[in-house]
Structures are given as structure tokens and as C-alpha cells.
Protein backbone atom coordinates (compact mmCIF):
# COMPACT_ATOMS: atom_id res chain seq x y z
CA UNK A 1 -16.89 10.80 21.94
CA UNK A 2 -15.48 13.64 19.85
CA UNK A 3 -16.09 13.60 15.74
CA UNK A 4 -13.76 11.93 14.01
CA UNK A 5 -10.97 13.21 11.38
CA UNK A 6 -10.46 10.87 8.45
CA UNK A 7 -7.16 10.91 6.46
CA UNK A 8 -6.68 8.91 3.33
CA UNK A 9 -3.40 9.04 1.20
CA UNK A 10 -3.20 8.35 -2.49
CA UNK A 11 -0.96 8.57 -5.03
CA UNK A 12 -0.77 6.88 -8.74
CA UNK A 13 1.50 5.86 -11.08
CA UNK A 14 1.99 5.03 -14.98
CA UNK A 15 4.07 1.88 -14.37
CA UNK A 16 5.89 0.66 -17.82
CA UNK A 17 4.68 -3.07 -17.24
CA UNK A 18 1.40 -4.49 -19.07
CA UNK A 19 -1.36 -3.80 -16.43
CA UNK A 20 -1.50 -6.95 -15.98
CA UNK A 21 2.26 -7.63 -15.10
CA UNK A 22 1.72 -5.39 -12.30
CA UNK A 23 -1.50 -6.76 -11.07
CA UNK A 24 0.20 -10.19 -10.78
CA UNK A 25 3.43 -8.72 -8.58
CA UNK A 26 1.38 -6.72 -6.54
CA UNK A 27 -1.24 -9.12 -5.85
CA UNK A 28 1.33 -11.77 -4.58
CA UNK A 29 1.35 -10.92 -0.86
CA UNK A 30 5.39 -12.70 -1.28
CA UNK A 31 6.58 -9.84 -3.04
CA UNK A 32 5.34 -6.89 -0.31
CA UNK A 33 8.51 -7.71 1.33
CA UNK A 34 10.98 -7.12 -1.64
CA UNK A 35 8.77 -3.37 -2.37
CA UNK A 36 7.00 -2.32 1.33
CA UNK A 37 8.95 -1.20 4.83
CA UNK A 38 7.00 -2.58 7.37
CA UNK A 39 6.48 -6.10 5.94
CA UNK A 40 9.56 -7.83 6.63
CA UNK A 41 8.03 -11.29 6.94
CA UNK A 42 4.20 -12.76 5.56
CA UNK A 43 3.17 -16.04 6.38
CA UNK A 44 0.12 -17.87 5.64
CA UNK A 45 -0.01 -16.73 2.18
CA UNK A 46 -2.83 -17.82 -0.11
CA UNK A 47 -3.03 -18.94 -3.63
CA UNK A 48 -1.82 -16.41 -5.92
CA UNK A 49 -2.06 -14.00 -7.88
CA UNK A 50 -5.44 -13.41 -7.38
CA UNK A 51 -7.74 -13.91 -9.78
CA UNK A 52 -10.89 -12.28 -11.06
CA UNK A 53 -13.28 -11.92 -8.41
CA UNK A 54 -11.02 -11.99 -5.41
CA UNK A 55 -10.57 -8.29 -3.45
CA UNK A 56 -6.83 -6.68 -2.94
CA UNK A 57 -7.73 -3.42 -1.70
CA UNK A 58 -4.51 -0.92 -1.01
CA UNK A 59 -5.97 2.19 0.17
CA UNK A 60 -5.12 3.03 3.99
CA UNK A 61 -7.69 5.30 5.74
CA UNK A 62 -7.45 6.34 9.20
CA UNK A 63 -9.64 7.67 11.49
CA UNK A 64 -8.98 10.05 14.12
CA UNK A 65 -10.20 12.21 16.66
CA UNK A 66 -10.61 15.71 16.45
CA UNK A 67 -9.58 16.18 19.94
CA UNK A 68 -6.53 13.53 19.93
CA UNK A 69 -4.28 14.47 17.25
CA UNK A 70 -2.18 12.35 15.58
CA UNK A 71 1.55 13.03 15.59
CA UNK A 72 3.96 14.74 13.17
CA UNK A 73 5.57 10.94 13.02
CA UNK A 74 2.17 9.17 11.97
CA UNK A 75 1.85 12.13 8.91
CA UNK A 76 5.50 11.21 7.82
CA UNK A 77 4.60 7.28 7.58
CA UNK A 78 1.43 8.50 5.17
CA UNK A 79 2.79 10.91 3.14
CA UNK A 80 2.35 10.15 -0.57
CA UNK A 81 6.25 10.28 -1.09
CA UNK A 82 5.86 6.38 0.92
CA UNK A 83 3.64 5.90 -1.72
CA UNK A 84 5.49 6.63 -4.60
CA UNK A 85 8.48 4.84 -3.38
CA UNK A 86 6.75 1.94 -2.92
CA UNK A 87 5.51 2.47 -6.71
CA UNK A 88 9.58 3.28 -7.58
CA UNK A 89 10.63 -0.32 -5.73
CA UNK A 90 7.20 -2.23 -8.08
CA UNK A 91 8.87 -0.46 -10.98
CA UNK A 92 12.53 -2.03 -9.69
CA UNK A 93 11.24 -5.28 -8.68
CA UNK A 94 9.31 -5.82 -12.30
CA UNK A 95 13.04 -4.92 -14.04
């Protein structure tokens, strides 16, 4: 096995929404599909928003290795631009 690469995209926001206005729509696994490509349909949804003491974690790390790179078309999907258009489409979404 050859040593692993990790790659972890971030990116932040000042939205214009009460903190918790945004928590609640971005928390609510319905509304992915209205602000994030790749999530055209979620079933099984739980009880939401969450509330204090449940987890909603939205950091994607990948890990890769060094001698299998990953391709030009994988670094386009995690560039922080994604990111901040999915931030533009909360901003939308929230009116």
C-alpha cells in the first residue's frame, strides 16, 4: 500500500439569514435537492431540522493514493467555486 494523499475543500460564507434560519434549511436533508447537484432525489428522511445534539457534518475529505492520482474531473467536482455556489443557491432558496 502506498501513503495516502488527503484533500479537503472548504469554503465559508456570511449568509444574510439569522444563523439560525440557515441552520434550519440546511439541516433539512428535503431542501439539498432545491441547493446541491448530485442530490436529485432523498428518501428516508428523518425528523427535522435537527435539533441540539444531533450531528450534520458537511465537510468532504478524500483520501487518495500517492501513486493513483485522482483525475483533473474529480478536482473540478471539489473545487471551492461548488462550494460557494451551493452557498449562492442557500442564499436563493432562503429569499
Amino acid at each position: 500500500m502506498g501513503n495516502l494523499d488527503i484533500v479537503t475543500t472548504s469554503s465559508d460564507t456570511a449568509f444574510s439569514r439569522s444563523a439560525e434560519t440557515v441552520y434550519d434549511f440546511v439541516t433539512t436533508p428535503a431542501n439539498w435537492t432545491k441547493t446541491y447537484p448530485g442530490s436529485a432525489h432523498i428518501s428516508d428522511l428523518p425528523d427535522v431540522p435537527l435539533k441540539v445534539g444531533d450531528t450534520f457534518t458537511r465537510t468532504m475529505t478524500i483520501e487518495a493514493y500517492k501513486d493513483d492520482p485522482l483525475s483533473d474531473a474529480f478536482f473540478r467536482i471539489v473545487n471551492p467555486a461548488n462550494i460557494d455556489a451551493y452557498h449562492a443557491a442557500v442564499e436563493r432558496e432562503l429569499g
